[in-house]
N, C-alpha and C. Protein backbone atom coordinates (compact mmCIF):
# COMPACT_ATOMS: atom_id res chain seq x y z
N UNK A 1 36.19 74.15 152.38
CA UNK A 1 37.28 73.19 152.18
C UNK A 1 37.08 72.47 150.85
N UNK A 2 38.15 72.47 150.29
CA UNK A 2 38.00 71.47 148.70
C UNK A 2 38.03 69.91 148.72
N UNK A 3 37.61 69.75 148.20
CA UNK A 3 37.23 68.21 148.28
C UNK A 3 38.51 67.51 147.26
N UNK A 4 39.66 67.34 147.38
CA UNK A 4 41.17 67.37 147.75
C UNK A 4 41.11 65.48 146.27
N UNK A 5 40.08 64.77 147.05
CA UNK A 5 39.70 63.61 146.44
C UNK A 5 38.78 63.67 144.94
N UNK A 6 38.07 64.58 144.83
CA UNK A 6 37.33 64.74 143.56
C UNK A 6 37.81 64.83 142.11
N UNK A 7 39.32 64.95 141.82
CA UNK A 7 39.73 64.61 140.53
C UNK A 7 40.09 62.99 140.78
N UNK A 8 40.48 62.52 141.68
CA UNK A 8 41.03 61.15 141.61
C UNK A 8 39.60 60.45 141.80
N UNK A 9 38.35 60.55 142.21
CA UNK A 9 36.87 59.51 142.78
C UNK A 9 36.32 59.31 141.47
N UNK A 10 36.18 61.31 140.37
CA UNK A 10 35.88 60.94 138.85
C UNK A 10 36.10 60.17 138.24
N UNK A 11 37.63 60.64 137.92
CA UNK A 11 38.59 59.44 137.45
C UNK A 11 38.14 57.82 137.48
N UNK A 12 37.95 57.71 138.81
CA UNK A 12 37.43 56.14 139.08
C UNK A 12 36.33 55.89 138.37
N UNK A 13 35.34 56.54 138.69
CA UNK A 13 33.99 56.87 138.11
C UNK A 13 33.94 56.90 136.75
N UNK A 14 34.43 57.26 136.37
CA UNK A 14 34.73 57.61 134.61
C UNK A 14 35.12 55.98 134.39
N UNK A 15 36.54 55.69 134.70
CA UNK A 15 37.15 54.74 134.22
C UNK A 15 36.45 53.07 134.79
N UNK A 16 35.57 53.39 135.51
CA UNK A 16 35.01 51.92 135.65
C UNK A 16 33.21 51.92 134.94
N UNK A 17 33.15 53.38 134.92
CA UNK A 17 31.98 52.77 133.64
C UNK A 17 32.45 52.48 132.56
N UNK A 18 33.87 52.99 131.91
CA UNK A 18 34.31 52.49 130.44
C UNK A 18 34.84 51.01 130.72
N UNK A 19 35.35 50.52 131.93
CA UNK A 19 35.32 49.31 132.16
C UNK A 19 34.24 47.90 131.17
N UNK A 20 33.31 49.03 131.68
CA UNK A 20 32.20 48.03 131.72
C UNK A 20 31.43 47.97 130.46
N UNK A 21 32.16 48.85 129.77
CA UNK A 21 31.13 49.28 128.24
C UNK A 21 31.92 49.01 127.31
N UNK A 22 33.43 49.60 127.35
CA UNK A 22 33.80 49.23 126.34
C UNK A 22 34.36 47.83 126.43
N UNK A 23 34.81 47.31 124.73
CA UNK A 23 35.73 45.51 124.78
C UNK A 23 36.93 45.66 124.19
N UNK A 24 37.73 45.44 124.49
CA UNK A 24 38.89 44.94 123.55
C UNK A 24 39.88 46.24 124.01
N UNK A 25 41.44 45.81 123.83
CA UNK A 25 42.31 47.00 124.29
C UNK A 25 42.37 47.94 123.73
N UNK A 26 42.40 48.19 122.63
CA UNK A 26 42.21 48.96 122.00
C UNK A 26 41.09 50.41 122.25
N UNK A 27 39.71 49.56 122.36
CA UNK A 27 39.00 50.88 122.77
C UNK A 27 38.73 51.39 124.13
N UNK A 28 39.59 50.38 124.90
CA UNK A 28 40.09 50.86 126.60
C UNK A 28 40.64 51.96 126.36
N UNK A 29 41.72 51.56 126.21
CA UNK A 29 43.23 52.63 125.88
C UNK A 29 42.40 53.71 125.32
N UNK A 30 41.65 53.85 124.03
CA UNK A 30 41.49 55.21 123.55
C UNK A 30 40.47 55.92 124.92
N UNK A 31 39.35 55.17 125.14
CA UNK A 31 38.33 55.55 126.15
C UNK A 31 39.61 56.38 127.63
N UNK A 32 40.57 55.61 128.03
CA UNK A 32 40.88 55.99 129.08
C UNK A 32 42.22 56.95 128.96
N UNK A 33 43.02 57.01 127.81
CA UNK A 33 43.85 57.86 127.21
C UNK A 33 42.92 59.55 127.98
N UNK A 34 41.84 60.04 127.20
CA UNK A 34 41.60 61.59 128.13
C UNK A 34 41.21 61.39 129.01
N UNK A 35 40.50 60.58 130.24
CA UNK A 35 40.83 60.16 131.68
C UNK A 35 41.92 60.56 132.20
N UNK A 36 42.58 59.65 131.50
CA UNK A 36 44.39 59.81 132.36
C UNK A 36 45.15 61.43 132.18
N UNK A 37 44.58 61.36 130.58
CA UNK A 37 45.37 63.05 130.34
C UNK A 37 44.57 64.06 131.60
N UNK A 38 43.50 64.18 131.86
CA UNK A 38 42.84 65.15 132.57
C UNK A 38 43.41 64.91 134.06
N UNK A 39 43.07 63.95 134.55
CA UNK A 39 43.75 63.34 135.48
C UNK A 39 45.67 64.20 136.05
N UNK A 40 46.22 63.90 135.13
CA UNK A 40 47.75 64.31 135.47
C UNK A 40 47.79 65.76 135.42
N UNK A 41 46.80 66.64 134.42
CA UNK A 41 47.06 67.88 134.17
C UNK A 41 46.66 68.90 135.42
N UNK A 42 46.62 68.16 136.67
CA UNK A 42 47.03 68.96 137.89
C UNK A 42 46.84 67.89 138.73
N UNK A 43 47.95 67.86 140.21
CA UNK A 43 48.07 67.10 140.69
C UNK A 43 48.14 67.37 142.41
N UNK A 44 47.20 68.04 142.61
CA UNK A 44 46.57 68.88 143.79
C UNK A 44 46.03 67.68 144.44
N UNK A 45 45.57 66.17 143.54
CA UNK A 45 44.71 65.62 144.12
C UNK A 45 45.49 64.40 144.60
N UNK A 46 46.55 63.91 144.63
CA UNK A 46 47.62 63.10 144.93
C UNK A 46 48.09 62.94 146.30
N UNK A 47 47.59 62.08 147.06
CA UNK A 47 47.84 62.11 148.64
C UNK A 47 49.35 62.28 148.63
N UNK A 48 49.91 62.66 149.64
CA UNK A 48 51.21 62.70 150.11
C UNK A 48 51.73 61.45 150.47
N UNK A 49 51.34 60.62 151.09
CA UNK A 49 51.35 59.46 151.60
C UNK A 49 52.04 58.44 150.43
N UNK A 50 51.42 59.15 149.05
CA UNK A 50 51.58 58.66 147.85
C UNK A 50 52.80 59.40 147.16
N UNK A 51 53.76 60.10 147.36
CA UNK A 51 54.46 60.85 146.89
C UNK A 51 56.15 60.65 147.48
N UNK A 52 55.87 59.78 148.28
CA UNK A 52 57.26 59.88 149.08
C UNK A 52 58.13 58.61 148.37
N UNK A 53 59.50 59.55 148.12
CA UNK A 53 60.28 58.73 147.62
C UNK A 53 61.59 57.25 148.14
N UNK A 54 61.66 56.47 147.80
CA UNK A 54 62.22 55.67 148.86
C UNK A 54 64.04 55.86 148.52
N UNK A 55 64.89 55.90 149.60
CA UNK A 55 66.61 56.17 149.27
C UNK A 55 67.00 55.46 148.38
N UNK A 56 66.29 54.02 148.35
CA UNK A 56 67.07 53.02 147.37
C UNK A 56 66.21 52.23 146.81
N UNK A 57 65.05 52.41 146.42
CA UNK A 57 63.99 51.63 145.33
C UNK A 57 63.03 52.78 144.93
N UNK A 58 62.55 52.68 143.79
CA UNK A 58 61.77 52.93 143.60
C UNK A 58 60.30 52.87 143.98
N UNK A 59 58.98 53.42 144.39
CA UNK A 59 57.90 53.25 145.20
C UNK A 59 56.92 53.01 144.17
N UNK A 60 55.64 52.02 144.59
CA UNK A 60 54.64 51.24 143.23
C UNK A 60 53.47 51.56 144.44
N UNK A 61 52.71 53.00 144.73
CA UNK A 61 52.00 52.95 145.39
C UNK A 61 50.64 52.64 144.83
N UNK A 62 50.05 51.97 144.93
CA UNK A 62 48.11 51.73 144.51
C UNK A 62 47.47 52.82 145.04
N UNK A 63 46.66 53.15 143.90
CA UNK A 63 45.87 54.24 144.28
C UNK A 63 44.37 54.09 144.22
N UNK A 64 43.95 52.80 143.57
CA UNK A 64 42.70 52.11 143.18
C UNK A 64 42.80 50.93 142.10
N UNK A 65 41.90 49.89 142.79
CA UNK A 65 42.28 48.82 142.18
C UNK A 65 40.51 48.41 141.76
N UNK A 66 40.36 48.29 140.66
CA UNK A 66 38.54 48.03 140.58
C UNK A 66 38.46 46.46 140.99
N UNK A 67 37.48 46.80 141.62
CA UNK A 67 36.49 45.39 142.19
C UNK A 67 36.73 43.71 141.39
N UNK A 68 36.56 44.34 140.30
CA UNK A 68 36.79 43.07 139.47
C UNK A 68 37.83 42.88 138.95
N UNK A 69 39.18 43.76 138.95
CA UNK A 69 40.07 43.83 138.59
C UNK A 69 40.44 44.02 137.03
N UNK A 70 39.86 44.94 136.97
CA UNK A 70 39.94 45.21 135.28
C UNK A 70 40.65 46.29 134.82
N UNK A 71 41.02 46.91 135.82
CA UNK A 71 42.21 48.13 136.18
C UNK A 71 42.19 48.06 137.57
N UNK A 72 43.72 49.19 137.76
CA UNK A 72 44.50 49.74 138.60
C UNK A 72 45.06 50.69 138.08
N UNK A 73 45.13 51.75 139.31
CA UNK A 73 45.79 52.94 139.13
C UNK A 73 46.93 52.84 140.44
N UNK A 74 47.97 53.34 139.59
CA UNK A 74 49.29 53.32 140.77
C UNK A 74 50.28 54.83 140.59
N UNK A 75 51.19 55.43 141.66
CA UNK A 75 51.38 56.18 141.64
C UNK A 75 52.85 55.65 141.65
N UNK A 76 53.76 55.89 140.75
CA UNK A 76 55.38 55.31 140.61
C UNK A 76 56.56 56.56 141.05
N UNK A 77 56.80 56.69 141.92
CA UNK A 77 57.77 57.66 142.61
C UNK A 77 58.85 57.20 142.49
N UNK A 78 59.80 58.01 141.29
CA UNK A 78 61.24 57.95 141.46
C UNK A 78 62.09 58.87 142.26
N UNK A 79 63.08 58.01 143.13
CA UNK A 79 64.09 58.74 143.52
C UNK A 79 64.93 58.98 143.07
N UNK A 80 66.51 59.96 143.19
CA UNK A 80 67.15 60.65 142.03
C UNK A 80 67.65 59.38 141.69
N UNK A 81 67.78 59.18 140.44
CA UNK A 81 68.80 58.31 139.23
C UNK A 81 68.06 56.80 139.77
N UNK A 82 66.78 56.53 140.08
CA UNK A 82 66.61 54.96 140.34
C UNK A 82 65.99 55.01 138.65
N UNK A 83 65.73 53.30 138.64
CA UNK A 83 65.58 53.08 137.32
C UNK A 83 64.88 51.05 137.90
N UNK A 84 63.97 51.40 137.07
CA UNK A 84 63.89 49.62 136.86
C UNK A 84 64.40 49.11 135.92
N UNK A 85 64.28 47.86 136.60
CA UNK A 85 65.20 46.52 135.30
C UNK A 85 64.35 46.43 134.14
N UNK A 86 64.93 46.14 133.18
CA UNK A 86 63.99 45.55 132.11
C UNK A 86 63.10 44.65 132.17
N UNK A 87 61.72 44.90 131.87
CA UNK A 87 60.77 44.13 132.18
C UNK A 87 59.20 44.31 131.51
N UNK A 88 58.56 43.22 131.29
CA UNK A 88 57.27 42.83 130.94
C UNK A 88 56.31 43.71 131.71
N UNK A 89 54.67 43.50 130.86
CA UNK A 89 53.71 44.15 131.66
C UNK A 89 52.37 42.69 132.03
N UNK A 90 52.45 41.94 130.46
CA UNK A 90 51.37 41.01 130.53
C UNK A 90 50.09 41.90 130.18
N UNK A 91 49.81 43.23 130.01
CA UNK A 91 48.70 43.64 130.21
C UNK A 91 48.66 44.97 129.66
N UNK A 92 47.94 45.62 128.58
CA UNK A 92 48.19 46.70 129.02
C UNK A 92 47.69 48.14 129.42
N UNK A 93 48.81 49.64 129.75
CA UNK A 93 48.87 49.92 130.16
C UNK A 93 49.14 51.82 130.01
N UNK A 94 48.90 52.67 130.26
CA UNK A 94 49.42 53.91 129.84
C UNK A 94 49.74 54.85 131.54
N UNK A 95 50.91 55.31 130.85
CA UNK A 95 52.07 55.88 131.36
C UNK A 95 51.67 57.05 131.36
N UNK A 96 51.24 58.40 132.57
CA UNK A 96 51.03 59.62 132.31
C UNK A 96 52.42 60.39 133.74
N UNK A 97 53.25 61.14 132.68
CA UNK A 97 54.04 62.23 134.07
C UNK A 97 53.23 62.64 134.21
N UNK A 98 53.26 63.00 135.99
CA UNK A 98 52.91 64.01 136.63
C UNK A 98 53.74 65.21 137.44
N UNK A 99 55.31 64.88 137.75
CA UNK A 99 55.63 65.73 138.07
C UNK A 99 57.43 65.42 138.07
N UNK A 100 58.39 66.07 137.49
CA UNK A 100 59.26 65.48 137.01
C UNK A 100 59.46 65.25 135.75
N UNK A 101 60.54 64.00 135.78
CA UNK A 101 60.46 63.64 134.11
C UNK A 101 61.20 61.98 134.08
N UNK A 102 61.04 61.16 132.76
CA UNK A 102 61.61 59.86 133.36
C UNK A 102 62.15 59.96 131.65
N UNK A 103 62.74 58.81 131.39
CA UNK A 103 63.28 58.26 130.47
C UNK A 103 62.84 56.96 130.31
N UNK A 104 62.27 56.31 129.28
CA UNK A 104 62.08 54.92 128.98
C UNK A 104 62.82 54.40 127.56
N UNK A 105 63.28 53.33 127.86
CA UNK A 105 63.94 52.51 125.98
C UNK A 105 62.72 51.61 126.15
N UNK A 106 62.49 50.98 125.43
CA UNK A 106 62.22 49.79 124.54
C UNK A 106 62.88 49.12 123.99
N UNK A 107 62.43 47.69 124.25
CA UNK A 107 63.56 46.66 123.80
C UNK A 107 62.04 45.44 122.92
N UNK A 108 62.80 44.66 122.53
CA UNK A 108 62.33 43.52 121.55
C UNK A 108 63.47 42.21 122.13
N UNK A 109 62.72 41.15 121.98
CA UNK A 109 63.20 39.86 121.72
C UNK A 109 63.63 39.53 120.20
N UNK A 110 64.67 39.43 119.97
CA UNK A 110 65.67 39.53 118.59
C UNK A 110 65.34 37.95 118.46
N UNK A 111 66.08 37.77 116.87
CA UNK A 111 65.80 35.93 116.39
C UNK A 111 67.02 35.41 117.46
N UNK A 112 68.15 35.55 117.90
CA UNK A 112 68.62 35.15 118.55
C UNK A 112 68.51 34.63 120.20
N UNK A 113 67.26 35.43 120.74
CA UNK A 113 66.61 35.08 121.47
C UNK A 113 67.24 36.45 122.59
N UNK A 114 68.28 37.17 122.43
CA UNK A 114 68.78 38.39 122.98
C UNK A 114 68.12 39.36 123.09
N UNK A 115 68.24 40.31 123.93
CA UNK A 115 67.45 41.97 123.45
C UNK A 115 68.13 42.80 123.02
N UNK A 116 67.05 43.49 121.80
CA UNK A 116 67.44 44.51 121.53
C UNK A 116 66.75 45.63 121.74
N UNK A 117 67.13 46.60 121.43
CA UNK A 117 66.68 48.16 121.57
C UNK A 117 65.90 48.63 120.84
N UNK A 118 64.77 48.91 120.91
CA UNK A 118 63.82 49.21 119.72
C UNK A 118 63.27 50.80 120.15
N UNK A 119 64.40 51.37 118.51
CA UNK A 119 63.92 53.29 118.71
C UNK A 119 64.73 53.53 119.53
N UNK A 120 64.68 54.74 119.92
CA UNK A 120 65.37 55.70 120.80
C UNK A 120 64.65 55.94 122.11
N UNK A 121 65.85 56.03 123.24
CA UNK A 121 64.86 56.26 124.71
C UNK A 121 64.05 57.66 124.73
N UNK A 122 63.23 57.40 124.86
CA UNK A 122 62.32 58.54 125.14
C UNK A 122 61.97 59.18 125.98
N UNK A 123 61.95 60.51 126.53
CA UNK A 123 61.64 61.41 127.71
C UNK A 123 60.57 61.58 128.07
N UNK A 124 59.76 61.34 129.44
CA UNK A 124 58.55 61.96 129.14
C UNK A 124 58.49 63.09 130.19
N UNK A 125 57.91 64.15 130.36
CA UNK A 125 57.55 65.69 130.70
C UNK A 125 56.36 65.35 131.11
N UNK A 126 55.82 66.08 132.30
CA UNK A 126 54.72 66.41 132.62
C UNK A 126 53.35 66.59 131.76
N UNK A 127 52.64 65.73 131.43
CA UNK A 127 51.45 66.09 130.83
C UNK A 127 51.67 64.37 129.68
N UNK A 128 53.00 64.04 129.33
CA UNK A 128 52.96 63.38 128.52
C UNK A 128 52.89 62.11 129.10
N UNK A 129 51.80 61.35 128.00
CA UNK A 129 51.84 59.80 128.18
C UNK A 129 51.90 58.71 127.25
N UNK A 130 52.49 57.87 127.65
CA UNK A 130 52.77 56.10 126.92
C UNK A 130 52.11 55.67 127.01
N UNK A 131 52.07 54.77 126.24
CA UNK A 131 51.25 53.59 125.91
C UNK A 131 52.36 51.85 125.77
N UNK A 132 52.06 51.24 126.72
CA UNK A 132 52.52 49.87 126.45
C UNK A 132 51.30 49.05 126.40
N UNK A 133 51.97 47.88 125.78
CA UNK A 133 50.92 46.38 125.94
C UNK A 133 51.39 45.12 125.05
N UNK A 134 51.21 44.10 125.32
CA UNK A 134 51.52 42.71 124.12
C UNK A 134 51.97 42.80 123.09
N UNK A 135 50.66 43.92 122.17
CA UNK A 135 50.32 43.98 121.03
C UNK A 135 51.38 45.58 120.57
N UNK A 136 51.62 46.30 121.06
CA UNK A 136 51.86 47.73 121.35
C UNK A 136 53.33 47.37 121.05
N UNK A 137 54.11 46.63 121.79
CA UNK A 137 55.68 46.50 122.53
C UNK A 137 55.35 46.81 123.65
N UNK A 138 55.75 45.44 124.74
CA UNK A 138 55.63 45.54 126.19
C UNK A 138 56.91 44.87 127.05
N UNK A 139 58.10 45.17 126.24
CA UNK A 139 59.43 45.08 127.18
C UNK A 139 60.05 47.30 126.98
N UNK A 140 60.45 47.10 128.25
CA UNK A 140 61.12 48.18 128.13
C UNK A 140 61.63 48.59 129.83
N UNK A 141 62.31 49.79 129.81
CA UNK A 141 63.50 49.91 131.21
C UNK A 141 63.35 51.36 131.44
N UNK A 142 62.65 51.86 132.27
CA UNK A 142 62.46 52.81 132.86
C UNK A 142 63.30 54.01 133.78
N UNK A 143 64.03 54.80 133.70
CA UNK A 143 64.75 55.84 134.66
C UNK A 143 63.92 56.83 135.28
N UNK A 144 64.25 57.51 136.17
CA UNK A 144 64.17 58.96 136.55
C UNK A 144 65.41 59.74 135.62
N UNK A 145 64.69 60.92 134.87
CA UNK A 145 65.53 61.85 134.02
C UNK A 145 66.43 61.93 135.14
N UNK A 146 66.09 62.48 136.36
CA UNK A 146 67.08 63.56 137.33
C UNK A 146 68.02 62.59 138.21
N UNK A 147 69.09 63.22 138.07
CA UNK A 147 69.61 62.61 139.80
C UNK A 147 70.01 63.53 141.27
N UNK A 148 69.00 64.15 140.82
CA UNK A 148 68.85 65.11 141.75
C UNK A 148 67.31 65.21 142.47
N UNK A 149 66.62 65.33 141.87
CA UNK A 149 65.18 65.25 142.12
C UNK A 149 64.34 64.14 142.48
N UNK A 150 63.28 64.26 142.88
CA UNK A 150 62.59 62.89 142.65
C UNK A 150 61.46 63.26 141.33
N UNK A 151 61.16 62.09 140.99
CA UNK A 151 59.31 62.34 139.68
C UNK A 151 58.71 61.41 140.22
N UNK A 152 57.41 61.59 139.62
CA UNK A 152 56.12 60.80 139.83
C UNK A 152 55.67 60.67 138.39
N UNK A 153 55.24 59.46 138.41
CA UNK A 153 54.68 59.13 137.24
C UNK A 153 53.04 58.45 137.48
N UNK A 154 51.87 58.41 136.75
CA UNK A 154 50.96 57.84 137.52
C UNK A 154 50.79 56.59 136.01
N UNK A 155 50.32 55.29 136.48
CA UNK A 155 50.24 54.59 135.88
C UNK A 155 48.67 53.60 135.98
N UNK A 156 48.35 53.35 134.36
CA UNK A 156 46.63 52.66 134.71
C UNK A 156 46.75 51.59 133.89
N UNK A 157 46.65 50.62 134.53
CA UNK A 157 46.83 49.32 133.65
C UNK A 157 45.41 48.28 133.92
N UNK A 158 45.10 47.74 132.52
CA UNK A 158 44.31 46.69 132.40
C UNK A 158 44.41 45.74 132.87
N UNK A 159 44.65 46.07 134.41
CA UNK A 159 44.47 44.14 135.47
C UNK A 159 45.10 45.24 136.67
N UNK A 160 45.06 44.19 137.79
CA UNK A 160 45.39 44.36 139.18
C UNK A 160 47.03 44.18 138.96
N UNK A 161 47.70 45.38 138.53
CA UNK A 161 49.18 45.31 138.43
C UNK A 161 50.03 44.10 139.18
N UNK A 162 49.40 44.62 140.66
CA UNK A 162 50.64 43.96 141.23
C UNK A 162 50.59 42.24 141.71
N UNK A 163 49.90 41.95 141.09
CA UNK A 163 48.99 40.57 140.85
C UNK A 163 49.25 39.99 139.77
N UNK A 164 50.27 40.49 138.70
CA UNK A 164 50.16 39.91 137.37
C UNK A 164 51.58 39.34 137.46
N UNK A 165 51.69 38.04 136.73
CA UNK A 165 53.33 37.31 136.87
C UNK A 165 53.77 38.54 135.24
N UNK A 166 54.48 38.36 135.94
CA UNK A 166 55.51 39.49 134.59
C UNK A 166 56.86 39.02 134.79
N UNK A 167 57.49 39.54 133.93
CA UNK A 167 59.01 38.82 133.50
C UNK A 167 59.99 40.27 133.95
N UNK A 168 60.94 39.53 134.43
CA UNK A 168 62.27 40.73 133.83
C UNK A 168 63.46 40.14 133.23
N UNK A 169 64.03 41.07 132.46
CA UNK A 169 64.81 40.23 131.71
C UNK A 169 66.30 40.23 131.97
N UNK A 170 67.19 39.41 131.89
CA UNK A 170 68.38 39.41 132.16
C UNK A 170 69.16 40.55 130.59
N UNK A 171 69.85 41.67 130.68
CA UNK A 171 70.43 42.15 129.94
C UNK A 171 71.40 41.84 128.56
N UNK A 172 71.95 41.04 129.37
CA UNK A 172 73.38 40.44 128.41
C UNK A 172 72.71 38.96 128.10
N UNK A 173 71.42 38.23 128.49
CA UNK A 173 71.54 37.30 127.79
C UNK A 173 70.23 37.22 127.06
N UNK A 174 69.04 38.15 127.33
CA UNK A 174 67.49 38.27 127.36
C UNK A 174 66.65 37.41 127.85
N UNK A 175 67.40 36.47 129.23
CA UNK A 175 66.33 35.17 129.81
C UNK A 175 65.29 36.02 130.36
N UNK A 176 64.57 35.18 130.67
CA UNK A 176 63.40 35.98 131.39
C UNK A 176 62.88 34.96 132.49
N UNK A 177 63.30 35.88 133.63
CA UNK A 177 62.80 35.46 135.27
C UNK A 177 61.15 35.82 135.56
N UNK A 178 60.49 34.89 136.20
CA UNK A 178 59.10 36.02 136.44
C UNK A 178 58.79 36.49 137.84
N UNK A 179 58.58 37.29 137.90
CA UNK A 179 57.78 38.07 138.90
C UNK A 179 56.58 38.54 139.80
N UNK A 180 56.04 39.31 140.40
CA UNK A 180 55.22 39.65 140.86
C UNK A 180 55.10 40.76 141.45
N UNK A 181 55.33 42.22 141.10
CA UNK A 181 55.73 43.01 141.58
C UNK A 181 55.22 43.79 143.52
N UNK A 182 53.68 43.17 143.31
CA UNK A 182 53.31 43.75 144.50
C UNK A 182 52.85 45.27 144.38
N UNK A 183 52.64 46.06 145.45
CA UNK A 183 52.87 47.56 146.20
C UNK A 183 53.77 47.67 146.92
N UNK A 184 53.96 48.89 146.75
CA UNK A 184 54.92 49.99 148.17
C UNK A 184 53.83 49.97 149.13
N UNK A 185 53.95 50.15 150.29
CA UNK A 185 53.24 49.94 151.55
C UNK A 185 52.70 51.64 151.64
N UNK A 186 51.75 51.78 151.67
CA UNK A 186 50.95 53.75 151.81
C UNK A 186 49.83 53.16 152.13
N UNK A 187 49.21 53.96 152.43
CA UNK A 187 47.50 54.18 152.71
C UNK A 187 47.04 54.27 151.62
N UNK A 188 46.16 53.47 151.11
CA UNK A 188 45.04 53.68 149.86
C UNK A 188 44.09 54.79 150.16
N UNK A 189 44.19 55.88 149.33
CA UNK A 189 43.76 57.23 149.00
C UNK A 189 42.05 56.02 149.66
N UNK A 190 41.06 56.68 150.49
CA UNK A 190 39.91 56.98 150.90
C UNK A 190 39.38 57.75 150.11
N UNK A 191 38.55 56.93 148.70
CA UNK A 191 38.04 58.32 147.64
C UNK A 191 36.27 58.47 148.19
N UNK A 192 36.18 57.63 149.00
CA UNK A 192 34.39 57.57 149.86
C UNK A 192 34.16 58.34 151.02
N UNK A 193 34.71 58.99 151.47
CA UNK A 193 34.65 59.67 152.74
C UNK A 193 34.64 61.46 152.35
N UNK A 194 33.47 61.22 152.28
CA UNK A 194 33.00 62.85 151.74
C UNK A 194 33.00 63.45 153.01
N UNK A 195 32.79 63.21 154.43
CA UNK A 195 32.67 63.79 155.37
C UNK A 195 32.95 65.23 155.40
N UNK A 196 34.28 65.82 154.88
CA UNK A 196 34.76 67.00 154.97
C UNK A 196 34.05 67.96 154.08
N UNK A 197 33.48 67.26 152.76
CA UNK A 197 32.42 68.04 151.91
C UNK A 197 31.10 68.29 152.38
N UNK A 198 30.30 67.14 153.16
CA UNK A 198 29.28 67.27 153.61
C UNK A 198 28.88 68.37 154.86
N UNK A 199 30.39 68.26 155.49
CA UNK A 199 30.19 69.21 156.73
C UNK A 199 30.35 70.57 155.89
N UNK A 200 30.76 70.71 155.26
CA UNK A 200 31.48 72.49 154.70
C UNK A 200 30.00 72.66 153.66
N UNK A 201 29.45 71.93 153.49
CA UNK A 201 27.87 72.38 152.87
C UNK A 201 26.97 72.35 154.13
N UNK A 202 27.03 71.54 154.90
CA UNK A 202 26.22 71.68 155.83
C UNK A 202 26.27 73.50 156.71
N UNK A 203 27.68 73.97 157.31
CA UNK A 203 27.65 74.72 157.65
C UNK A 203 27.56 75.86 157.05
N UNK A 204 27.91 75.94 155.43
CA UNK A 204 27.32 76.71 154.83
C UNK A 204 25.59 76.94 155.09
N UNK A 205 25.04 76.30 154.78
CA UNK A 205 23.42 75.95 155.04
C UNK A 205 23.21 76.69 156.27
N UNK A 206 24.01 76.62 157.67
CA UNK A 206 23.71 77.22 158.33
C UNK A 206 23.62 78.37 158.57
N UNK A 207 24.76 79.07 157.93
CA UNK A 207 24.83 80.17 157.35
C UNK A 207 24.39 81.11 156.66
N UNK A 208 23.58 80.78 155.42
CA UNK A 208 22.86 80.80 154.68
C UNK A 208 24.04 80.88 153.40
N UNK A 209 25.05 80.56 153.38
CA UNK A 209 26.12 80.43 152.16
C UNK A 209 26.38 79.05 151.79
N UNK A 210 25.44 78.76 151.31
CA UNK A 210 25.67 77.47 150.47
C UNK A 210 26.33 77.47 149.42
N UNK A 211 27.57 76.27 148.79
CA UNK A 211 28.19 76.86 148.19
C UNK A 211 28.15 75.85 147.03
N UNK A 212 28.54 76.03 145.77
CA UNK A 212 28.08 75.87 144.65
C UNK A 212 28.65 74.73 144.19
N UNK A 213 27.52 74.11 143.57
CA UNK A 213 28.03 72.62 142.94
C UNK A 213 29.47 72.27 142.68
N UNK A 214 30.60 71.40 142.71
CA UNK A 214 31.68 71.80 142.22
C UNK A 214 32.51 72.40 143.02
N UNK A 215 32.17 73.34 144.19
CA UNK A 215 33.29 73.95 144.85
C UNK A 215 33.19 73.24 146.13
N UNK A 216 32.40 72.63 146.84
CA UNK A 216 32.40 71.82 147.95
C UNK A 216 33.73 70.91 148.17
């Protein structure tokens, strides 16, 4: 049996020793940029639980939140044609598809105190990822490409996401309300319960087919 959890436990593993080593956003983001890329470039390891799309909102499932809160990983399931409001991060954050495709604009706070549109909305495809934050540009409005399909997007941000006051912004005038976004209600992926690995080496052993580092 494959150990179903072992690209998502690395991942953790990886990303909370760079936690702890590297400073400043900057060399987060680069440190956890091939994390995340390796991470999305197959998605075998993504509970189901985590995948389900909701009729009329969009889903903000947590998939790991570190101890000290210095990241979170969340799994963002669009249903066909949902879209969030325009809105803040406070923190930031990179954007990897995993399956599907979404559309994001970017916007700016203009001298008039209005929003505007900054660049062209951008598509992202499977494999590709964003980058938001403060310093970066951290307003912008999110779609699902399809309105037919659902996507998944997986998202890793510098703080306990759904814990952070963040803004959204009113369209036509650019006020800004704040928030708290929370989770979608799922089961937090169990990345500690090797049980199913330990037994499938064990009975190998009994066997005399023990099986090789990596494939457990």
């Amino acid at each position: 049996m494959n150990d179903e959890m072992a690209a998502l436990r690395r991942f953790v593993q990886e990303m909370t020793r760079l936690a702890g080593s590297a400073s400043g956003e900057a060399a987060l983001m680069a440190g956890a940029r091939p994390l995340l890329q390796r991470l999305i470039a197959d998605d075998g390891w993504l509970p189901q639980a985590c995948t389900r799309a909701h009729p009329e909102f969009y889903q903000q499932f947590l998939l790991h939140c570190d101890p000290l809160e210095r990241f979170s990983l969340v799994s963002f399931v669009w249903g066909p044609g949902q879209r969030t409001p325009i809105h803040d991060h406070g923190v930031w954050g990179l954007i990897g598809m995993l399956r599907g495709a979404e559309v994001g604009q970017r916007y700016r706070v203009g001298d008039d105190g209005r929003l505007q549109p900054e660049g062209r909305a951008q598509r992202l495809d499977p494999g590709d990822i964003e980058a938001v934050s403060p310093t970066l540009g951290d307003i912008h409005q999110v779609a699902n490409a399809s309105l037919e399909t659902a996507s998944i997007s997986i998202h890793l941000y510098g703080a306990n996401i759904g814990a952070v006051a963040r803004h959204v912004f009113d369209p036509a005038t650019g006020a800004a309300k704040p928030f708290v976004s929370g989770y979608s209600s799922a089961r937090v992926p169990n990345l500690w319960d090797r049980s199913a690995e330990i037994r499938n080496a064990l009975a190998g052993a009994a066997t005399g087919s023990v099986p090789s580092p990596g494939t457990a």
